[in-house]
C-alpha atoms as a PDB file:
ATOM      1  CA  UNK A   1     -71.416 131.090-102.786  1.00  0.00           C
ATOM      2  CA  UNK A   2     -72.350 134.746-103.018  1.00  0.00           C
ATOM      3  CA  UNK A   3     -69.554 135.070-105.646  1.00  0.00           C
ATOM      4  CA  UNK A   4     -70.360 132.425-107.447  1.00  0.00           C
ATOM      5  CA  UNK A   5     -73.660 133.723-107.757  1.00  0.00           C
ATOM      6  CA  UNK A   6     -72.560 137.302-108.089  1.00  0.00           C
ATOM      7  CA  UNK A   7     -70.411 136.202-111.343  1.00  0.00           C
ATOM      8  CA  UNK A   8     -72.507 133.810-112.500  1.00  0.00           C
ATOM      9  CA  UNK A   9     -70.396 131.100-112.009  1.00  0.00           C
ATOM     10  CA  UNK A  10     -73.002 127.974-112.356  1.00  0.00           C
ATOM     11  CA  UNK A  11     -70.455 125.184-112.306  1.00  0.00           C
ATOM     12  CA  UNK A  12     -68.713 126.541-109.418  1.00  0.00           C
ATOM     13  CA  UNK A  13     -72.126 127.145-107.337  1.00  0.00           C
ATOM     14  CA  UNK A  14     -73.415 123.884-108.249  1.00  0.00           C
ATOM     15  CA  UNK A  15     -70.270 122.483-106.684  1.00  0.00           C
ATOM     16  CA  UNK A  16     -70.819 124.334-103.953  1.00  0.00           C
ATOM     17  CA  UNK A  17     -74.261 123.582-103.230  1.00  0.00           C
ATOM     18  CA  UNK A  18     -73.211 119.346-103.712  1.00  0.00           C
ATOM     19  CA  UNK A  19     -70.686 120.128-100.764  1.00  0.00           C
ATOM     20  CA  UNK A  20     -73.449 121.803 -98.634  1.00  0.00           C
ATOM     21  CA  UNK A  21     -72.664 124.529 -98.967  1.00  0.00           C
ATOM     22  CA  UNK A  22     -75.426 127.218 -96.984  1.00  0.00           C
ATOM     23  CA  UNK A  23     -77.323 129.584-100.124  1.00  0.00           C
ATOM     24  CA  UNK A  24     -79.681 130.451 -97.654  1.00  0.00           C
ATOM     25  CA  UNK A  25     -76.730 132.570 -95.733  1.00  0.00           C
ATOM     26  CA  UNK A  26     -77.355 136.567 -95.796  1.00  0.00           C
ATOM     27  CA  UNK A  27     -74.241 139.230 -96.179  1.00  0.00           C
ATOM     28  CA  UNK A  28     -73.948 142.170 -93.916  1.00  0.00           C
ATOM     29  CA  UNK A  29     -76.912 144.039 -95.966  1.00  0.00           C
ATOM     30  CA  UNK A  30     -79.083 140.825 -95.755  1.00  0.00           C
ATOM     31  CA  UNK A  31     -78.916 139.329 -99.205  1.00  0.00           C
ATOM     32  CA  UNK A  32     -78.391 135.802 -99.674  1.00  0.00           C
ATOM     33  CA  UNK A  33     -76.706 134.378-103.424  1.00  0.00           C
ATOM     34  CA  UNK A  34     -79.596 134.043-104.990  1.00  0.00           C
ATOM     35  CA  UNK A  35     -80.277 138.111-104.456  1.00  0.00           C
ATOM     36  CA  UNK A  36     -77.354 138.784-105.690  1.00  0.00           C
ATOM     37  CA  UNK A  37     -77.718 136.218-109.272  1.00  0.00           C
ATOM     38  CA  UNK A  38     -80.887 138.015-109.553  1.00  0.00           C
ATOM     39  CA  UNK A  39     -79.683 141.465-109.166  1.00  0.00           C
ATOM     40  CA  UNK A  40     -77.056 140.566-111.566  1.00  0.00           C
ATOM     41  CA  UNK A  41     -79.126 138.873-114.363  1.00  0.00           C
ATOM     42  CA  UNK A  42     -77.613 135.639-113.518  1.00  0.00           C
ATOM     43  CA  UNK A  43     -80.467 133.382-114.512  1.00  0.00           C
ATOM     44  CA  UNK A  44     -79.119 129.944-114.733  1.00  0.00           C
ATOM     45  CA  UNK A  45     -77.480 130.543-111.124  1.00  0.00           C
ATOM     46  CA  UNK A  46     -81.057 131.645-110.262  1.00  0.00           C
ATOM     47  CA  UNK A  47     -82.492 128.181-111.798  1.00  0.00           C
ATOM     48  CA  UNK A  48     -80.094 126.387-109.918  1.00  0.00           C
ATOM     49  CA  UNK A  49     -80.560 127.491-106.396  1.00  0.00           C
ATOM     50  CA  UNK A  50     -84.199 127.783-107.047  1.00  0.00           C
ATOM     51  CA  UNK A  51     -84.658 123.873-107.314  1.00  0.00           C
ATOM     52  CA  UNK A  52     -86.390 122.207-104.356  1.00  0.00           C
ATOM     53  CA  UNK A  53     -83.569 120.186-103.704  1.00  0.00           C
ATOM     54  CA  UNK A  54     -81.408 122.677-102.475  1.00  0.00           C
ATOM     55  CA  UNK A  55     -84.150 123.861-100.368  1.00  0.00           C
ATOM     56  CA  UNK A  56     -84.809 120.715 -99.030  1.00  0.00           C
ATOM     57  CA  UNK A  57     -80.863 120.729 -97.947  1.00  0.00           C
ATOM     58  CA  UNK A  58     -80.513 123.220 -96.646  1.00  0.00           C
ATOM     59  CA  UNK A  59     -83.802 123.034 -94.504  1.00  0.00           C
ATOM     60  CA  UNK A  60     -82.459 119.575 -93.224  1.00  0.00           C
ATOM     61  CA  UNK A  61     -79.223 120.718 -92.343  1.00  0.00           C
ATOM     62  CA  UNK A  62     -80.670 123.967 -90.397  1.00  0.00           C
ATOM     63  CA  UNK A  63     -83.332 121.141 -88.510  1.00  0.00           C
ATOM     64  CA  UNK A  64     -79.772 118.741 -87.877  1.00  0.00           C
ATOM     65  CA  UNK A  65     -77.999 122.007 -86.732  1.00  0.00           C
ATOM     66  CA  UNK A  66     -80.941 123.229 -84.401  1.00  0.00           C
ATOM     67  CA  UNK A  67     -81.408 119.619 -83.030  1.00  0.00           C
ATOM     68  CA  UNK A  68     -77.583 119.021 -82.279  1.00  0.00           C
ATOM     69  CA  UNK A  69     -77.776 122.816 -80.518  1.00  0.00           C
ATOM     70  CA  UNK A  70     -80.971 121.758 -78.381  1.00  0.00           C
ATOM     71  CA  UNK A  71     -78.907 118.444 -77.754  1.00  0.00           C
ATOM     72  CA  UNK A  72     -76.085 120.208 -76.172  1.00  0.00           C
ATOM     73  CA  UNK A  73     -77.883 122.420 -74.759  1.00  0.00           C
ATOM     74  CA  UNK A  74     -79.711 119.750 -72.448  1.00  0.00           C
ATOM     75  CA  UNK A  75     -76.473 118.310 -72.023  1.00  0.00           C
ATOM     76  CA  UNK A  76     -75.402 121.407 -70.238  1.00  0.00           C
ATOM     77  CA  UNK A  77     -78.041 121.741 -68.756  1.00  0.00           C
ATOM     78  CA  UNK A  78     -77.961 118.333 -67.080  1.00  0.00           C
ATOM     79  CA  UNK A  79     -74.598 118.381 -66.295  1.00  0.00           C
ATOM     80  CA  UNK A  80     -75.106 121.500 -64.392  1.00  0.00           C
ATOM     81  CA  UNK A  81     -78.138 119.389 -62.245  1.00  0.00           C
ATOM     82  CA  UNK A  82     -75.909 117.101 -61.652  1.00  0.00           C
ATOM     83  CA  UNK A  83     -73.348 119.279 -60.385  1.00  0.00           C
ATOM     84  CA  UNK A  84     -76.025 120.920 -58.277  1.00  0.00           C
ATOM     85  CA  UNK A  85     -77.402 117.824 -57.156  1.00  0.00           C
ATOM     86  CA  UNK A  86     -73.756 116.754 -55.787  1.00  0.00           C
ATOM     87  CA  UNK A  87     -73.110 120.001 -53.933  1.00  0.00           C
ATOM     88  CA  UNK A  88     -76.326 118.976 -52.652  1.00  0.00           C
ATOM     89  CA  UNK A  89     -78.113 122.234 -53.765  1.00  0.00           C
ATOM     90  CA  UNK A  90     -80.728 120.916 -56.025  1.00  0.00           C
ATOM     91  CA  UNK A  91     -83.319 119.778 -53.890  1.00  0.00           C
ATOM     92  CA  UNK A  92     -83.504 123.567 -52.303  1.00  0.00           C
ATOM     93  CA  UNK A  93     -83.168 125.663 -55.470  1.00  0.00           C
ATOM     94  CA  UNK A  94     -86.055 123.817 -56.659  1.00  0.00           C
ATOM     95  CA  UNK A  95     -88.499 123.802 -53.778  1.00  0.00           C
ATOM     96  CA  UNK A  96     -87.454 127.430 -54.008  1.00  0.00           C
ATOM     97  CA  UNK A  97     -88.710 127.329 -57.328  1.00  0.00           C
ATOM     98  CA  UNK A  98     -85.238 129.281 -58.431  1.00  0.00           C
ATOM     99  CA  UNK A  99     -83.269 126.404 -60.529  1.00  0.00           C
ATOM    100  CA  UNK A 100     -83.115 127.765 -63.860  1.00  0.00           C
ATOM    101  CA  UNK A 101     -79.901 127.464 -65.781  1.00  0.00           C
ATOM    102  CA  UNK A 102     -78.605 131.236 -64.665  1.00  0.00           C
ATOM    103  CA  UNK A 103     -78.946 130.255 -60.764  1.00  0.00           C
ATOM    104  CA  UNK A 104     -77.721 127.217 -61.014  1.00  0.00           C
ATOM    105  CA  UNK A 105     -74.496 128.474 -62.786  1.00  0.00           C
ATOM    106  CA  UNK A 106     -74.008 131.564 -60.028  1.00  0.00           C
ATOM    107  CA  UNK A 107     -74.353 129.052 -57.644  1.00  0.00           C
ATOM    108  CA  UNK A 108     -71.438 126.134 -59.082  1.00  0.00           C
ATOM    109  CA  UNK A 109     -69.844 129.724 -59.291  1.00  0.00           C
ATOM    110  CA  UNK A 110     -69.847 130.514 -55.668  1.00  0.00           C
ATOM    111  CA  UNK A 111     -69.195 126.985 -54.188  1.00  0.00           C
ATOM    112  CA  UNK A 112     -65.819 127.291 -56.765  1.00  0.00           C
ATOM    113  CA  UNK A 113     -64.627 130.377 -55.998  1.00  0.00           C
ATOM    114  CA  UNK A 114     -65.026 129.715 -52.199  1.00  0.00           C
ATOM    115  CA  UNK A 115     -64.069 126.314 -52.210  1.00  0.00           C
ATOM    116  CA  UNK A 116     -66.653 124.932 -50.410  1.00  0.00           C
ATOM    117  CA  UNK A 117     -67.323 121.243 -51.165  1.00  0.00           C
ATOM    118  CA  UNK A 118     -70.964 121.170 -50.076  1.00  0.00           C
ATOM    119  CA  UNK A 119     -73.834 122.379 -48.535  1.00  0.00           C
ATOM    120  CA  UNK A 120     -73.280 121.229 -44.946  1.00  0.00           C
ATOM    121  CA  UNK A 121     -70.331 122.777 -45.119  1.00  0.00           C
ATOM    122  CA  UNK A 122     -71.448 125.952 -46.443  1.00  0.00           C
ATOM    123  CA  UNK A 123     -74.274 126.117 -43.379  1.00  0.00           C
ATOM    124  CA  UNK A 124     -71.620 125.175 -40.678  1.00  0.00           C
ATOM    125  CA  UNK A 125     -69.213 128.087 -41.517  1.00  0.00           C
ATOM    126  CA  UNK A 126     -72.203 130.176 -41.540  1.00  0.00           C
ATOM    127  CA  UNK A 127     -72.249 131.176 -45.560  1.00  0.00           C
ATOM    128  CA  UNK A 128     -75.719 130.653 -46.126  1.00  0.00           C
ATOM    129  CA  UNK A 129     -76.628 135.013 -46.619  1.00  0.00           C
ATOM    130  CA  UNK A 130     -73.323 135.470 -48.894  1.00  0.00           C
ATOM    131  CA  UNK A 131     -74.730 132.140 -51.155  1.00  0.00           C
ATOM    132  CA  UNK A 132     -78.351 134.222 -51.597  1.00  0.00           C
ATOM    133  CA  UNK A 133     -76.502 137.462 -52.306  1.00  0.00           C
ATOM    134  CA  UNK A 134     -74.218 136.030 -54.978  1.00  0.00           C
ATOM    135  CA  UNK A 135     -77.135 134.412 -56.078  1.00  0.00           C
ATOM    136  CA  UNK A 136     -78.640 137.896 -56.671  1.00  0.00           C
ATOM    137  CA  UNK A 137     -82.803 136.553 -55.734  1.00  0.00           C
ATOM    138  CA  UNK A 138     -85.223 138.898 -54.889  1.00  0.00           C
ATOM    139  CA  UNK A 139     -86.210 139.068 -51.014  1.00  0.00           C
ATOM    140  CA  UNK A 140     -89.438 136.345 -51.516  1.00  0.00           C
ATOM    141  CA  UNK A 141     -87.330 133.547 -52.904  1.00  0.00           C
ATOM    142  CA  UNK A 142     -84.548 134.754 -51.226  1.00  0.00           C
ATOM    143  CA  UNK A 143     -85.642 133.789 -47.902  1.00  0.00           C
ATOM    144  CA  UNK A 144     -87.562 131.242 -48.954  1.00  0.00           C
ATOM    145  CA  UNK A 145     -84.192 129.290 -50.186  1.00  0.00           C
ATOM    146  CA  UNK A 146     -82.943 130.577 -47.219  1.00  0.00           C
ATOM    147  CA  UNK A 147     -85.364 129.008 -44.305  1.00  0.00           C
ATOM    148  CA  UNK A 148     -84.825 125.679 -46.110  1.00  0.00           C
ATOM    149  CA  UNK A 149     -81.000 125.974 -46.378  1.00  0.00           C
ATOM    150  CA  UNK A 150     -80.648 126.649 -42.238  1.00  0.00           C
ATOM    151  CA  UNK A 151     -82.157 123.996 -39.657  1.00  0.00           C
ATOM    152  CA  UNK A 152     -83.895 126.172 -36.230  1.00  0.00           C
ATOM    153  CA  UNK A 153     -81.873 128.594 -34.912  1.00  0.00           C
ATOM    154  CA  UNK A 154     -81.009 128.426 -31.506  1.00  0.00           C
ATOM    155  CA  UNK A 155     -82.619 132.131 -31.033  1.00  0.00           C
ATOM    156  CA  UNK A 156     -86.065 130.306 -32.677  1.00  0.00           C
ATOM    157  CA  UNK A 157     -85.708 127.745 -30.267  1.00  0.00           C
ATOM    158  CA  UNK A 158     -85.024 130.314 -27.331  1.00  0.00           C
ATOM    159  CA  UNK A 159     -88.179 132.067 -28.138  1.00  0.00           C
ATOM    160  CA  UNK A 160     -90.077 128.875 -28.268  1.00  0.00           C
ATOM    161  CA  UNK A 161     -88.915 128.276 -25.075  1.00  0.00           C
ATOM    162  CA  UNK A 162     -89.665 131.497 -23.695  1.00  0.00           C
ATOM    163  CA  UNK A 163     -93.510 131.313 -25.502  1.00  0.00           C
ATOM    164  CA  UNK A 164     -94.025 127.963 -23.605  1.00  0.00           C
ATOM    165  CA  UNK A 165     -92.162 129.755 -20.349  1.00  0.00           C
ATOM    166  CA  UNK A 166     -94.561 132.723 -20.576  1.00  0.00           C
ATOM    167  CA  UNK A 167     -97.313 130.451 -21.281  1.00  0.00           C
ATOM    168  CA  UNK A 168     -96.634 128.409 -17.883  1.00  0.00           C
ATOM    169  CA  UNK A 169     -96.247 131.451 -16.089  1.00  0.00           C
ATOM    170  CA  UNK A 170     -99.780 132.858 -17.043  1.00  0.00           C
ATOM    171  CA  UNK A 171    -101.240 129.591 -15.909  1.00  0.00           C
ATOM    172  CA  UNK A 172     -99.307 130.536 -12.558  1.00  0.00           C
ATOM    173  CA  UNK A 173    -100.312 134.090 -12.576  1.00  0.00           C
ATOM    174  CA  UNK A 174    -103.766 133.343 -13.075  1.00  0.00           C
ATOM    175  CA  UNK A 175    -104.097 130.416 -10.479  1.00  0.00           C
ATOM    176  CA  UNK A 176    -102.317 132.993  -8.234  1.00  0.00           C
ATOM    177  CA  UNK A 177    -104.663 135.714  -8.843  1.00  0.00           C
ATOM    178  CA  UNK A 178    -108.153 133.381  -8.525  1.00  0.00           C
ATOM    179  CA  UNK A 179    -106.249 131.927  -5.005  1.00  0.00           C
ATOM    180  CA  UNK A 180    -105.991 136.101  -4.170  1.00  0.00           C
ATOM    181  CA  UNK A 181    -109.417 136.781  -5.351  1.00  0.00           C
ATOM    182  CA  UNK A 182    -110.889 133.435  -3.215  1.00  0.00           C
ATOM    183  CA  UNK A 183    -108.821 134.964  -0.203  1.00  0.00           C
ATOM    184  CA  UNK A 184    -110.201 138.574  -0.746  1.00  0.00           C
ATOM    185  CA  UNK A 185    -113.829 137.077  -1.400  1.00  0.00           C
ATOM    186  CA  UNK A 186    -113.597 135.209   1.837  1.00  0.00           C
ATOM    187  CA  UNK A 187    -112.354 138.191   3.818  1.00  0.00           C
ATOM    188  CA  UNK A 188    -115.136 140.200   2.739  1.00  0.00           C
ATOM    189  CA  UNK A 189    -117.716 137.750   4.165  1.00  0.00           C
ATOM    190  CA  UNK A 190    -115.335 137.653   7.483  1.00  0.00           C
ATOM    191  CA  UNK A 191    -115.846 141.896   7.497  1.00  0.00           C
ATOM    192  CA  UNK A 192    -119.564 141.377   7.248  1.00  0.00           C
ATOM    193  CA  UNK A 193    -119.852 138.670   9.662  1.00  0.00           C
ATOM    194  CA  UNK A 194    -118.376 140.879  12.296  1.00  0.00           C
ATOM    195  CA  UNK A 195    -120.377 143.992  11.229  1.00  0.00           C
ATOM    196  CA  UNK A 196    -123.528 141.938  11.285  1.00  0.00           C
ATOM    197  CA  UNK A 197    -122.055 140.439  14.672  1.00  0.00           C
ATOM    198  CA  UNK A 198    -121.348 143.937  16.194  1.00  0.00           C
ATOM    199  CA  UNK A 199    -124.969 145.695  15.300  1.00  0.00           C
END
């Protein structure tokens, strides 16, 4: 098209324009045809991709062209869910409010290249901290995705143990220590009986 218009070639950029050709397309400096019919005196080329019709075109094809790109692009995008959602990752990377496109890809990624087939079995064989690394989160959603990939730990259930242990034990300690302070008390009044008893 640029040619065409360059040489003023009307017959030849009208047949262009009737195959759809794009006169809205820019060259390595930025001009489009038209630029370059005008630079050149090339008025009836000018005339020609002046008319509305050819503006109309070409701003119908660019809408078709952005519309089929935003098609396949949720396509992707879906298929990528989907993919997530059978690994059974999808429900966590979005209570962890990190399942954009980017994580969701570095996570398909990781289950690939490690050839694990789900989640379960990623938490079993104890993968969980090598998934959030290759995952590349900051520390906030990091652990966040974390606590809600691993069930309790033994070692959280150990120390809630222990708490309700400890707990018991102060119960103990202090009926222990009002039993020593009741035995003291009464001792005391014992001493004072036999002072009193001895004056």
């Amino acid at each position: 098209m640029h040619l065409a218009a360059y040489k003023g070639h009307l017959a030849i950029a009208k047949r262009l324009l009737e195959g759809r050709a794009d006169w809205t397309l820019r060259n390595r400096d930025g001009r489009t045809a038209i630029d370059f019919a005008r630079s050149r005196g090339k008025s009836e080329v000018v005339a020609l991709l002046s008319e509305p019709r050819w503006e109309k075109a070409a701003a119908d094809e660019a809408a078709a062209e952005r519309a089929a790109a935003a098609k396949a692009k949720a396509a992707a995008e879906e298929k990528l869910r989907r993919r997530c959602t059978a690994l059974g990752l999808l429900q966590a990377l979005t209570d962890a409010n990190v399942a954009d496109k980017e994580i969701l890809k570095k996570a398909i990624a990781f289950f690939d290249e490690q050839g694990i087939p789900n989640v379960s079995e990623m938490v079993k064989y104890d993968m969980v901290d090598e998934f959030i690394s290759h995952l590349g989160l900051k520390a906030f959603p990091g652990r966040k995705l974390r606590s809600m990939l691993l069930p309790p730990t033994s070692s959280l259930a150990t120390h809630i143990n222990s708490t309700r242990t400890h707990s018991r034990n102060e119960r103990v300690v202090s009926e222990s220590e009002r039993e020593h302070e009741r035995r003291v008390e009464h001792y005391r009044r014992m001493e004072w009986y036999y002072d009193s008893d001895s004056d």
